[in-house]
PDB file of N, CA and C in Angstrom:
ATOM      1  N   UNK A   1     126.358  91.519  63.477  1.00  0.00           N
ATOM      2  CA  UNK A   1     126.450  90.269  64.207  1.00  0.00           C
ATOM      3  C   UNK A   1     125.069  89.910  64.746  1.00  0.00           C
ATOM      4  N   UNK A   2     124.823  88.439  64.654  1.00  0.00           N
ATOM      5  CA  UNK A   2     123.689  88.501  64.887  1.00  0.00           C
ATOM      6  C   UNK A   2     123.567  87.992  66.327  1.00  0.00           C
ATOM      7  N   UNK A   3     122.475  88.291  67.297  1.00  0.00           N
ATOM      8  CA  UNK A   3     122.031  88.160  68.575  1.00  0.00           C
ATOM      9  C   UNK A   3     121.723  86.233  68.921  1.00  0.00           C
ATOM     10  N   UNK A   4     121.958  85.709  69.833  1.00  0.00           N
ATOM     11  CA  UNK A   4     121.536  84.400  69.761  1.00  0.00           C
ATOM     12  C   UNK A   4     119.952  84.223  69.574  1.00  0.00           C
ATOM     13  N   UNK A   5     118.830  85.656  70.090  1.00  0.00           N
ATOM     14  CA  UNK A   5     117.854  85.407  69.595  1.00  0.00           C
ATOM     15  C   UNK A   5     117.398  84.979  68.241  1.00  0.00           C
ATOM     16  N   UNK A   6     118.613  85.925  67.242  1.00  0.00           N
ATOM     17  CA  UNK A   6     118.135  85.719  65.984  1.00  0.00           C
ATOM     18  C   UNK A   6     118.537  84.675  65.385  1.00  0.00           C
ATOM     19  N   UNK A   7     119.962  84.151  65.842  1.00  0.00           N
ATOM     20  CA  UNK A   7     120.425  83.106  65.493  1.00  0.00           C
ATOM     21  C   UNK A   7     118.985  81.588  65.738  1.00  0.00           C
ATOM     22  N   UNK A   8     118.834  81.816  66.962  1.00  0.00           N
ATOM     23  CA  UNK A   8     117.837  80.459  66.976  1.00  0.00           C
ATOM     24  C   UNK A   8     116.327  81.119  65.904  1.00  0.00           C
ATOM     25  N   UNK A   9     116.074  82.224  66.079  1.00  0.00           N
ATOM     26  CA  UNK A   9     114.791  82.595  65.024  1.00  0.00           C
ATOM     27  C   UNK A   9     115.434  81.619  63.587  1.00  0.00           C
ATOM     28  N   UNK A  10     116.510  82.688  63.320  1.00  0.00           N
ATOM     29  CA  UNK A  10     116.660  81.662  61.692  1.00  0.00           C
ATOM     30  C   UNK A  10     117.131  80.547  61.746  1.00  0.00           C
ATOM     31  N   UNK A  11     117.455  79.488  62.534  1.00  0.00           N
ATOM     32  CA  UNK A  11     117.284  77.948  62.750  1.00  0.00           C
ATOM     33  C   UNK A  11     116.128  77.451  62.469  1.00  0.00           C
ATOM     34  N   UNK A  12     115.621  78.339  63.276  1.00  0.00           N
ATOM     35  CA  UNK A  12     114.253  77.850  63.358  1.00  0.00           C
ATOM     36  C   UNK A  12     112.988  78.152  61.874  1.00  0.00           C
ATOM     37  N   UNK A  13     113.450  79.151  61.353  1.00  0.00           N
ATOM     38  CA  UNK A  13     112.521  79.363  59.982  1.00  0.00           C
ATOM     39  C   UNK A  13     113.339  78.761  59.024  1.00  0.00           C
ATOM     40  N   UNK A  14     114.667  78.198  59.055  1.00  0.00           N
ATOM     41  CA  UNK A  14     115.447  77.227  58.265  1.00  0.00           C
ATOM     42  C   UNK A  14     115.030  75.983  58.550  1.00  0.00           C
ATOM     43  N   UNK A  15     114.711  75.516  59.435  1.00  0.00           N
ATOM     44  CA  UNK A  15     114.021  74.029  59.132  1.00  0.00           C
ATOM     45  C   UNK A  15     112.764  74.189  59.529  1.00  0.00           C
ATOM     46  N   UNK A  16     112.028  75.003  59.575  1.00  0.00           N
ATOM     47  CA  UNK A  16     110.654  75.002  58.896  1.00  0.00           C
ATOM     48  C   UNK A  16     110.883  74.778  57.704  1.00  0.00           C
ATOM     49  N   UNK A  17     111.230  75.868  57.202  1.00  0.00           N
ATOM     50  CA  UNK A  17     111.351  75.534  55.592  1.00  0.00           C
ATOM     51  C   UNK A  17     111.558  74.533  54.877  1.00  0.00           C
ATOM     52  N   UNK A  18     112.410  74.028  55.606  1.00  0.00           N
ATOM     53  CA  UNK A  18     113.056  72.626  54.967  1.00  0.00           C
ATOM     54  C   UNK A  18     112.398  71.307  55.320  1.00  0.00           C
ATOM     55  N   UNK A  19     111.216  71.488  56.222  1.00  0.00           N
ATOM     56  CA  UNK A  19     110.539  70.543  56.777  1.00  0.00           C
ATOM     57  C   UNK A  19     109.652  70.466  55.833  1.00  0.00           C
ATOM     58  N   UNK A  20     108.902  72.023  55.646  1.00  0.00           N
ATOM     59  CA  UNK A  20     107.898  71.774  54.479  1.00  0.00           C
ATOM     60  C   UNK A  20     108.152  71.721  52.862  1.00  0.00           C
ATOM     61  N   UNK A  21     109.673  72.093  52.500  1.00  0.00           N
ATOM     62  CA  UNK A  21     109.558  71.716  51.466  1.00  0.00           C
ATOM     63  C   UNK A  21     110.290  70.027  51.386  1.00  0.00           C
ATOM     64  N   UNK A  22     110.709  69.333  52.576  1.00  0.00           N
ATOM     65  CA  UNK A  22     110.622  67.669  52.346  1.00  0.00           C
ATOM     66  C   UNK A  22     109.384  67.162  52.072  1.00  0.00           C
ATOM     67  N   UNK A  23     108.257  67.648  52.774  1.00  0.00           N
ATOM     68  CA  UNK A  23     106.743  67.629  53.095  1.00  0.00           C
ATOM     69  C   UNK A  23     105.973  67.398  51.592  1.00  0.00           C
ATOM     70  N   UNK A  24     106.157  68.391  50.742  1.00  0.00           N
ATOM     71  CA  UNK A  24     105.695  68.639  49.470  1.00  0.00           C
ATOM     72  C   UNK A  24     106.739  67.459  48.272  1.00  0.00           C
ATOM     73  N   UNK A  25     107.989  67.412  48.861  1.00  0.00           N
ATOM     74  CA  UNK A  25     108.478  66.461  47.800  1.00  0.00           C
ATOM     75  C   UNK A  25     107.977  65.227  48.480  1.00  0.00           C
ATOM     76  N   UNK A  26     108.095  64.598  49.360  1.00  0.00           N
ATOM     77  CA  UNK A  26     106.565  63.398  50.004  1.00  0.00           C
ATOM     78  C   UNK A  26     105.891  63.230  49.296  1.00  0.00           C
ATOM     79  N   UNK A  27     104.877  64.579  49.488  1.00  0.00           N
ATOM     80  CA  UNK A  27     103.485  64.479  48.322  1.00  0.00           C
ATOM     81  C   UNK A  27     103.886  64.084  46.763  1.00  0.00           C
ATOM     82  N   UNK A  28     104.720  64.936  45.997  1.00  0.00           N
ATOM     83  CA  UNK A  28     105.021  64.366  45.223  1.00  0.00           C
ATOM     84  C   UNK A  28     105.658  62.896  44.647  1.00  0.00           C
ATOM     85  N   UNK A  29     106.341  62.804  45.499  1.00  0.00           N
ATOM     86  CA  UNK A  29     106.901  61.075  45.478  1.00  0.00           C
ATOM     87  C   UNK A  29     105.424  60.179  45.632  1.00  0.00           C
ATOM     88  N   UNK A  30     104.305  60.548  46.370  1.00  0.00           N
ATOM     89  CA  UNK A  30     103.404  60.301  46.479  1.00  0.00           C
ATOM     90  C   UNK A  30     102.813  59.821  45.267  1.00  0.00           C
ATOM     91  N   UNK A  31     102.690  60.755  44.404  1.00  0.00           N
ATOM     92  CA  UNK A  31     101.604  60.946  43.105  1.00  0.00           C
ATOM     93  C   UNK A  31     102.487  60.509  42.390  1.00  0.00           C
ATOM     94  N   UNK A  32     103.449  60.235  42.070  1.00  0.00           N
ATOM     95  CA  UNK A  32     104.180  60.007  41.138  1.00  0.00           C
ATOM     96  C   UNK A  32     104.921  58.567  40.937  1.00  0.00           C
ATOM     97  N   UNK A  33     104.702  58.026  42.335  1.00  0.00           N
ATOM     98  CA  UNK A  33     105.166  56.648  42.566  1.00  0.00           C
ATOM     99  C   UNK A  33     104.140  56.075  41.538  1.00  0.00           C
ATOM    100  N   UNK A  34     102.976  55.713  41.277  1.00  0.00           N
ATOM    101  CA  UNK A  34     102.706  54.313  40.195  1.00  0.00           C
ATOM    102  C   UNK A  34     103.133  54.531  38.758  1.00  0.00           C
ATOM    103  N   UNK A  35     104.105  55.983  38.348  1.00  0.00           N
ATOM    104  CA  UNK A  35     104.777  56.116  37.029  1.00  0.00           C
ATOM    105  C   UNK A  35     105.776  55.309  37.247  1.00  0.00           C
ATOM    106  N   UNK A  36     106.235  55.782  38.659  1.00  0.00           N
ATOM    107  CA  UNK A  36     107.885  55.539  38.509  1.00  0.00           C
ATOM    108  C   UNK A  36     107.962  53.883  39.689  1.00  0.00           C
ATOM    109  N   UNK A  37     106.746  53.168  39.279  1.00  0.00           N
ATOM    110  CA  UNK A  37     106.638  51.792  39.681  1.00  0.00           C
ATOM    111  C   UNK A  37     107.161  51.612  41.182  1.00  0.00           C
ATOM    112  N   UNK A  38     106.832  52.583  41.970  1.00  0.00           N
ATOM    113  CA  UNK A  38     107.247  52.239  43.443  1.00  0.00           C
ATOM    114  C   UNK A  38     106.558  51.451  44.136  1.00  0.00           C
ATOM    115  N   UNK A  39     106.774  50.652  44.962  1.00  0.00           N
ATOM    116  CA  UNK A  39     105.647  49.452  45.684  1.00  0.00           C
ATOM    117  C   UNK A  39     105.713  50.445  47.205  1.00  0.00           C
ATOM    118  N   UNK A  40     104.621  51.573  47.412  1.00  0.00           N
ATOM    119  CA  UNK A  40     104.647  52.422  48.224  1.00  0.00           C
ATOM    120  C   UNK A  40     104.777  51.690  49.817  1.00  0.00           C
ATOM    121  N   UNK A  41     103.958  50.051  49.692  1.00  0.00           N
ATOM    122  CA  UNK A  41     103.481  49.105  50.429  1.00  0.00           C
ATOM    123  C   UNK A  41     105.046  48.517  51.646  1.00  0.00           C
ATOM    124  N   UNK A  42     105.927  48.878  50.463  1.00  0.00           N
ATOM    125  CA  UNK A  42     107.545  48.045  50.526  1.00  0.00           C
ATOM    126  C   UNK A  42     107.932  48.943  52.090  1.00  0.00           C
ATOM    127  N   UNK A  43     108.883  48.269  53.045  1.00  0.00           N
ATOM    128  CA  UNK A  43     109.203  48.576  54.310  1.00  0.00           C
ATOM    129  C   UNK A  43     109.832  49.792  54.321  1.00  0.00           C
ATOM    130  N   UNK A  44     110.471  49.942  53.013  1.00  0.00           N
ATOM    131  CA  UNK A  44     111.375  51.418  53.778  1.00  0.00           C
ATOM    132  C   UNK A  44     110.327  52.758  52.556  1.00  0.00           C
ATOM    133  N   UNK A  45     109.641  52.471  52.486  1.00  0.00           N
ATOM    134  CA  UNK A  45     108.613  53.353  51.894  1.00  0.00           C
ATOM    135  C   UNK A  45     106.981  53.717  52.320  1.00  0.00           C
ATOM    136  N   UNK A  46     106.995  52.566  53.372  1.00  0.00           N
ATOM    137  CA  UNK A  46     105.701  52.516  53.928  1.00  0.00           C
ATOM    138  C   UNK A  46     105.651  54.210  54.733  1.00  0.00           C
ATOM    139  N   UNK A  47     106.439  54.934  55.169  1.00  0.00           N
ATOM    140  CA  UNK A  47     106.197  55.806  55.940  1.00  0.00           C
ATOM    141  C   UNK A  47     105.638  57.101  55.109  1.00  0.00           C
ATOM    142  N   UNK A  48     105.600  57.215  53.488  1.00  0.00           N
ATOM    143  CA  UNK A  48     105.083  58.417  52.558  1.00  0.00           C
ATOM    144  C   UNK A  48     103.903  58.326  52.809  1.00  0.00           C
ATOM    145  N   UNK A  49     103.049  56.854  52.456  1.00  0.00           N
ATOM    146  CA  UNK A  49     101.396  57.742  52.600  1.00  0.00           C
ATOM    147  C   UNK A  49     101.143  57.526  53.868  1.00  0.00           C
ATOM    148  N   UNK A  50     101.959  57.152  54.888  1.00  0.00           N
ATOM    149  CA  UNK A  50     101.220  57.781  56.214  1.00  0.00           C
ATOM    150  C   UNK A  50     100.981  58.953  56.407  1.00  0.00           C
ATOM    151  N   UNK A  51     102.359  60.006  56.251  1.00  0.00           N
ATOM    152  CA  UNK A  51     102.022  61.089  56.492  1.00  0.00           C
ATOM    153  C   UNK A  51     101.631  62.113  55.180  1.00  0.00           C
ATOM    154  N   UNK A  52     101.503  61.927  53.986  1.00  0.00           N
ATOM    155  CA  UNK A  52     100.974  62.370  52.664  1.00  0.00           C
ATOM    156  C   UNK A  52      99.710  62.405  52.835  1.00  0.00           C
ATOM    157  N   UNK A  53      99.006  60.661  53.181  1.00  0.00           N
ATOM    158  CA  UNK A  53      97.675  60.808  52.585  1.00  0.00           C
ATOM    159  C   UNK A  53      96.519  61.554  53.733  1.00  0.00           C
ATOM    160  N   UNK A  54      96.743  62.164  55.067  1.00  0.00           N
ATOM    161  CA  UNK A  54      95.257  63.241  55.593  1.00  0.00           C
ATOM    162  C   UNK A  54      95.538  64.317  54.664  1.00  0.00           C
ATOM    163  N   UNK A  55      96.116  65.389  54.658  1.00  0.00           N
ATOM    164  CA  UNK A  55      96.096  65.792  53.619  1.00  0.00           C
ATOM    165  C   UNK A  55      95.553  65.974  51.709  1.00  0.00           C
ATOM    166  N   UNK A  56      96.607  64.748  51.843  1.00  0.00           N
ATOM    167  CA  UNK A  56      95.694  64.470  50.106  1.00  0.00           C
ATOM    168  C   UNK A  56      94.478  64.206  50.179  1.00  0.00           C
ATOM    169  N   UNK A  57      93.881  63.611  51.272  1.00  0.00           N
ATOM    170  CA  UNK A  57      92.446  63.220  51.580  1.00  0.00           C
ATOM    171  C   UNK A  57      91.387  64.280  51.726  1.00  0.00           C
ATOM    172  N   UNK A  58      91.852  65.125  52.526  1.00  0.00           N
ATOM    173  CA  UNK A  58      91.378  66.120  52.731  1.00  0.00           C
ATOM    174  C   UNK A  58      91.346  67.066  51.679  1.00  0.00           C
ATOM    175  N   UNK A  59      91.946  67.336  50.642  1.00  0.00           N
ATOM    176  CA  UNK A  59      92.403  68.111  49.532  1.00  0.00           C
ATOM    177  C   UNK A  59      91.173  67.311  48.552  1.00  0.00           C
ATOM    178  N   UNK A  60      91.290  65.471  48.394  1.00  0.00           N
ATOM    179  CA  UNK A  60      90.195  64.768  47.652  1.00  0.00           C
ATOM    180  C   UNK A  60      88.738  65.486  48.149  1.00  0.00           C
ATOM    181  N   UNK A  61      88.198  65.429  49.559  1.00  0.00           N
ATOM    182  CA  UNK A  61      87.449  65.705  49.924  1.00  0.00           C
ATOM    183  C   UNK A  61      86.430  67.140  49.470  1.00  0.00           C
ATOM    184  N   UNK A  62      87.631  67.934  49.753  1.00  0.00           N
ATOM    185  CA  UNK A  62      87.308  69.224  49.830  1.00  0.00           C
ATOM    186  C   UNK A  62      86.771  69.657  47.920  1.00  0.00           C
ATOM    187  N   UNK A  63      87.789  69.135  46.950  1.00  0.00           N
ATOM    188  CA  UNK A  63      87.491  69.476  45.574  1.00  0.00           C
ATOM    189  C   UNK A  63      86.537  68.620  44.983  1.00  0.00           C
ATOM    190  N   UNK A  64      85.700  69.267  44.082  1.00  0.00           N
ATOM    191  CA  UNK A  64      84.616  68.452  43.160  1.00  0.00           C
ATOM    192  C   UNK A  64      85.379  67.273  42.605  1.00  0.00           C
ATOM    193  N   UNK A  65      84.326  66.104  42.139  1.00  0.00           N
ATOM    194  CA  UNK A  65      85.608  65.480  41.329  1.00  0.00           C
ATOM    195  C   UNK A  65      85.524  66.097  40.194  1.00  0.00           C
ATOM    196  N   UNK A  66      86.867  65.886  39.422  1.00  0.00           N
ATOM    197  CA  UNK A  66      86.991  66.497  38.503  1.00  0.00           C
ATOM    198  C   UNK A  66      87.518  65.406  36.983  1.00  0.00           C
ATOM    199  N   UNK A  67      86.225  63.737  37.085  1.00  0.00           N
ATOM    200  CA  UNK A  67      86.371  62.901  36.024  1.00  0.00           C
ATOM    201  C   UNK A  67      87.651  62.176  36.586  1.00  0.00           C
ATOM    202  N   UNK A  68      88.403  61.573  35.517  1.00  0.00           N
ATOM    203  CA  UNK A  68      89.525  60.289  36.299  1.00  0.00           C
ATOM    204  C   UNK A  68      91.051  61.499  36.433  1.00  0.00           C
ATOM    205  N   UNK A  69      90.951  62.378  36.207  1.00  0.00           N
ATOM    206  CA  UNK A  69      92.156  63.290  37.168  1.00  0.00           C
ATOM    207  C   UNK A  69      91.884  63.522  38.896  1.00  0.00           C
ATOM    208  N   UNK A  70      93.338  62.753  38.976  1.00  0.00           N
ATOM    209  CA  UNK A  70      93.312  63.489  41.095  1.00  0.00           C
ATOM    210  C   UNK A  70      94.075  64.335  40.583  1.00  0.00           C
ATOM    211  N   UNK A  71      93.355  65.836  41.618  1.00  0.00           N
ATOM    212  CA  UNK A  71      93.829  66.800  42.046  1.00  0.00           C
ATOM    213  C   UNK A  71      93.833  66.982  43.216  1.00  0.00           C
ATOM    214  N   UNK A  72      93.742  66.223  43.822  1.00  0.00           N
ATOM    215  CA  UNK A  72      94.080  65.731  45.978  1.00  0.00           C
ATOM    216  C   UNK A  72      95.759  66.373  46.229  1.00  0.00           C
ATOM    217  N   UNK A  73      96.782  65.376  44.979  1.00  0.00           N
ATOM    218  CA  UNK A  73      97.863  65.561  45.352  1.00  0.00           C
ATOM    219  C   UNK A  73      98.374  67.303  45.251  1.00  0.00           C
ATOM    220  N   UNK A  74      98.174  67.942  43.557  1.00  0.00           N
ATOM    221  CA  UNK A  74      98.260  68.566  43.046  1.00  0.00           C
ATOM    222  C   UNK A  74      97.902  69.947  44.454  1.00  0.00           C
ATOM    223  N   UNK A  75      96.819  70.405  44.993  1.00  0.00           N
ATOM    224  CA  UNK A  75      96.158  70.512  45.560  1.00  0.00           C
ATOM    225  C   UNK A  75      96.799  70.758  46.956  1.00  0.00           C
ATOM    226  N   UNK A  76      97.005  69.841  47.218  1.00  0.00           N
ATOM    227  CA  UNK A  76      98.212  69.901  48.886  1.00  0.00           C
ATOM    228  C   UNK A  76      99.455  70.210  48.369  1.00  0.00           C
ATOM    229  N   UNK A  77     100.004  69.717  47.770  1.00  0.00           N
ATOM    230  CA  UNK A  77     101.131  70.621  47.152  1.00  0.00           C
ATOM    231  C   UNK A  77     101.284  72.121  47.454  1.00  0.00           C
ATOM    232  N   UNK A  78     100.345  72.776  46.619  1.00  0.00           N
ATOM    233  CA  UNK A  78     100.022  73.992  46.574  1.00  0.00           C
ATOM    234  C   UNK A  78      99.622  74.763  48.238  1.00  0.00           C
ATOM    235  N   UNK A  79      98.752  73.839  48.521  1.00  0.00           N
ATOM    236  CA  UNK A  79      98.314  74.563  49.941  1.00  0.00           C
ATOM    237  C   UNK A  79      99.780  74.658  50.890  1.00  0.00           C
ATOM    238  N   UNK A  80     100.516  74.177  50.634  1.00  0.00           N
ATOM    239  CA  UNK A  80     101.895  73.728  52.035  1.00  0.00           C
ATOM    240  C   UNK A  80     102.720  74.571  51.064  1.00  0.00           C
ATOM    241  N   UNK A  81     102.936  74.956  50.079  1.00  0.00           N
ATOM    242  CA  UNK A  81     103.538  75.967  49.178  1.00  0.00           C
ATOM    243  C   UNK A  81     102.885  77.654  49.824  1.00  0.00           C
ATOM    244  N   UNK A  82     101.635  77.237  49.565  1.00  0.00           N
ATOM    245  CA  UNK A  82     101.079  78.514  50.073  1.00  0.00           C
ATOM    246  C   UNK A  82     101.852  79.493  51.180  1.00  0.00           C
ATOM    247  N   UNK A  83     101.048  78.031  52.622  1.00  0.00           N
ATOM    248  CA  UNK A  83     101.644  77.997  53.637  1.00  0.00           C
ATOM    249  C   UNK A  83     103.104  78.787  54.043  1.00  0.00           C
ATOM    250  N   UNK A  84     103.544  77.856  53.309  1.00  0.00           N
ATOM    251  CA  UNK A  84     105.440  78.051  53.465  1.00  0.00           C
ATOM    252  C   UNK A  84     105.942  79.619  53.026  1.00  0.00           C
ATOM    253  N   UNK A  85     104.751  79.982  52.224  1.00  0.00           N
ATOM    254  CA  UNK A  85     105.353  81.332  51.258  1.00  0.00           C
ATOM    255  C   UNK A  85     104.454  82.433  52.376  1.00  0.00           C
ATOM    256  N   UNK A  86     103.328  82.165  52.710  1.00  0.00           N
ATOM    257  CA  UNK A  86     102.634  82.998  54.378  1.00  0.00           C
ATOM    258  C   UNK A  86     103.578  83.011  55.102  1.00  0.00           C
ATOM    259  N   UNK A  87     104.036  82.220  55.666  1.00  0.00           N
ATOM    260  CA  UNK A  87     104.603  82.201  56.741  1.00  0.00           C
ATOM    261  C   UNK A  87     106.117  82.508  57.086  1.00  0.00           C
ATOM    262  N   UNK A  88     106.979  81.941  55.913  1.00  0.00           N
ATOM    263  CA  UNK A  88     108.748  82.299  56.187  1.00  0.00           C
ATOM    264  C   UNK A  88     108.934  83.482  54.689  1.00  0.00           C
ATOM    265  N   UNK A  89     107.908  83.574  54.200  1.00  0.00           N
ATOM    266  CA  UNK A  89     107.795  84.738  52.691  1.00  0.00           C
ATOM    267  C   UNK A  89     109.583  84.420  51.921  1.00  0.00           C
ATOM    268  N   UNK A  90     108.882  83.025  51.562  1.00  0.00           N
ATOM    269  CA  UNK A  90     110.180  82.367  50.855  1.00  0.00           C
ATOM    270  C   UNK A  90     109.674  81.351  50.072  1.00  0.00           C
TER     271      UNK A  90
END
């Protein structure tokens, strides 16, 4: 049986988790919106690259360019994957 400590611990590393892997599908909806013709601009979509693009920016920043491929998105993806797999080892 578990203790209410542990009970709120795994609440709590359950929506971490689930925070960062909404986080990473963001990013992806991100990069993938001008395939799949999204008008990112549109009212109930305006809120992805608010919180997507420091990140992707920072990810642009940080890598060489690498010719007409972004790897900004690709890139943060991975780092919040990282993250997520440091931290809840899941």
């Amino acid at each position: 049986m578990l203790t209410p400590t542990g009970t709120l611990t795994m609440a709590l590393r359950t929506a971490l988790g689930s925070a960062l892997t909404l986080y990473m599908l963001a990013i992806l909806l991100r990069w993938t919106a001008p395939w799949l013709e999204l008008d990112l601009r549109a009212r109930h979509l305006r809120w992805i690259p608010q919180i997507t693009d420091p990140l992707i920016n920072l990810m642009r920043r940080i890598l060489p360019p690498a010719g007409p491929m972004d790897w900004g998105p690709v890139a943060a993806v991975t780092a919040v994957w990282i993250i997520r797999l440091v931290l809840l080892q899941y």
